[in-house]
Protein backbone atom coordinates (compact mmCIF):
# COMPACT_ATOMS: atom_id res chain seq x y z
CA UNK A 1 69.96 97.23 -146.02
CA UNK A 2 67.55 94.88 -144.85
CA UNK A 3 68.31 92.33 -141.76
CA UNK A 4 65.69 89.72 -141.23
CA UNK A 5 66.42 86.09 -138.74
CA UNK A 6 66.84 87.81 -135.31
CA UNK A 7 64.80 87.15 -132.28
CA UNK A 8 63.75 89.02 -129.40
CA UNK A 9 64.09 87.66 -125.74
CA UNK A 10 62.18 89.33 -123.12
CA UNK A 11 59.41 91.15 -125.48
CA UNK A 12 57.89 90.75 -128.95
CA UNK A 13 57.03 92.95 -131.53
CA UNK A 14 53.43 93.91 -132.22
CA UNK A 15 52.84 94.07 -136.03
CA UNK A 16 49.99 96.31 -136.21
CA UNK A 17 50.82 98.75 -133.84
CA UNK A 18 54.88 98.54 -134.63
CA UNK A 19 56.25 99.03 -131.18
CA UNK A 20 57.67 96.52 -128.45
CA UNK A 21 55.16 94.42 -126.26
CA UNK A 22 54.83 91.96 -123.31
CA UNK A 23 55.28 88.50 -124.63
CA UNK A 24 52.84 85.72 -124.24
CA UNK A 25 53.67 83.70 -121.17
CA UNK A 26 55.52 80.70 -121.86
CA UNK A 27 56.98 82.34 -124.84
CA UNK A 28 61.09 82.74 -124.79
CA UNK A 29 61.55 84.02 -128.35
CA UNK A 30 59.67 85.46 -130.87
CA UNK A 31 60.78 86.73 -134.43
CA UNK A 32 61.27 89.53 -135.47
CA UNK A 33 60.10 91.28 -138.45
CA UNK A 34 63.10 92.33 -140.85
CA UNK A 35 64.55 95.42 -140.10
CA UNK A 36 65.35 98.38 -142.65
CA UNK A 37 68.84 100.04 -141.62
CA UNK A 38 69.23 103.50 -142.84
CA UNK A 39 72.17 105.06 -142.28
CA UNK A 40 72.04 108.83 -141.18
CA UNK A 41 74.05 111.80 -140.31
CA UNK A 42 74.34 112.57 -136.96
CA UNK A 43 71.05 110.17 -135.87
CA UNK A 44 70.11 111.02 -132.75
CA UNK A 45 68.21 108.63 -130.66
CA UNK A 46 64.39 109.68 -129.21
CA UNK A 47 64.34 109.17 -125.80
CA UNK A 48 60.88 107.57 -125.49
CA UNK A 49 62.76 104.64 -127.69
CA UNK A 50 64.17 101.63 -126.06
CA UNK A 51 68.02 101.15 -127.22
CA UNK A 52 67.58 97.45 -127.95
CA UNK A 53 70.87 95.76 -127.73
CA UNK A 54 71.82 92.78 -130.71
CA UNK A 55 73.87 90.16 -129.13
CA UNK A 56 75.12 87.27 -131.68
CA UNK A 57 74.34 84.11 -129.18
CA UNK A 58 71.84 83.93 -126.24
CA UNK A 59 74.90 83.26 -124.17
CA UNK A 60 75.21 87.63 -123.78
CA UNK A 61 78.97 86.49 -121.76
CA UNK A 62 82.07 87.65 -124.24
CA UNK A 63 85.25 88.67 -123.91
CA UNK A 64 85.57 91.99 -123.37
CA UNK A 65 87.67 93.54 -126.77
CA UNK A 66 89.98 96.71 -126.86
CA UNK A 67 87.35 99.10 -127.06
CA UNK A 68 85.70 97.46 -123.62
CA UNK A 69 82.78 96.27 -125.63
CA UNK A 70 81.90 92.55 -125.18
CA UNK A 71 82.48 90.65 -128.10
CA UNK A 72 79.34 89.38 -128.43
CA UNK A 73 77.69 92.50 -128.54
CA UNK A 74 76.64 93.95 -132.02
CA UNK A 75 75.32 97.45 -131.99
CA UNK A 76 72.02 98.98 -130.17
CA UNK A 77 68.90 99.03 -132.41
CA UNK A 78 65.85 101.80 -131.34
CA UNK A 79 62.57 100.11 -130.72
CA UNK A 80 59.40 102.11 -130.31
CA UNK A 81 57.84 101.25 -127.20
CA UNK A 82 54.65 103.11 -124.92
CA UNK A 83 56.28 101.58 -122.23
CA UNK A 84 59.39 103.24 -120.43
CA UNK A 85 62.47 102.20 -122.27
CA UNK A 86 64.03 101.48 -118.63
CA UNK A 87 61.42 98.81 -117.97
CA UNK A 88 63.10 96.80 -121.14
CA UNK A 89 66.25 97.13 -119.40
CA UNK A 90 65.34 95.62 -115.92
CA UNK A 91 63.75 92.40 -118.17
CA UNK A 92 66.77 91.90 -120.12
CA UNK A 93 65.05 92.66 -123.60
CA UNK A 94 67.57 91.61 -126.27
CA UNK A 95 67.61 90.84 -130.14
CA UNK A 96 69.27 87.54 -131.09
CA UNK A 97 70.90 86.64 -133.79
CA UNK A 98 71.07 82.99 -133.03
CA UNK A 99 69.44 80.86 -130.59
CA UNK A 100 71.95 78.33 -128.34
CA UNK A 101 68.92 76.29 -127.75
């Protein structure tokens, strides 16, 4: 299945080298390329890969469900990235599927 519309906030995605980037400054969102999902058996994550998390709004604040899980949260998507995946964390990186702008 291919997903294409989302955005990321807090990085964009180089198209030549396929990984994660800085973003221009000034620059808030920038599309993303589609994505191919491929479902695999027991997919295990590489660690040099930043766990990108899919919200559905900008606004990342949901209710929390019955599994603890914010409602607004999707699923994690793994980004290639040369820099630590950590340093995606402390900026907030985050795929959008809408934009409350």
């Amino acid at each position: 299945m291919y997903v294409y519309g989302l955005f990321l906030e807090g990085a964009k995605w180089d198209m030549d080298d396929k990984l994660l980037v800085e973003q221009d400054p000034g620059e808030l969102y920038c599309p993303m390329p589609a994505i191919h999902f491929l479902p695999t058996a027991d997919y295990e994550s590489l660690p040099e890969d930043y766990q990108c998390p899919v919200y559905k709004t900008s606004v990342r604040a949901g209710e929390l469900s019955t599994t603890g899980q914010s409602t607004n949260f999707i699923l994690s998507v793994d980004l290639q990235t040369e820099d630590l995946p950590d340093s995606w964390t402390l900026k907030g990186t985050a795929l959008l599927c809408q934009l409350n702008d």
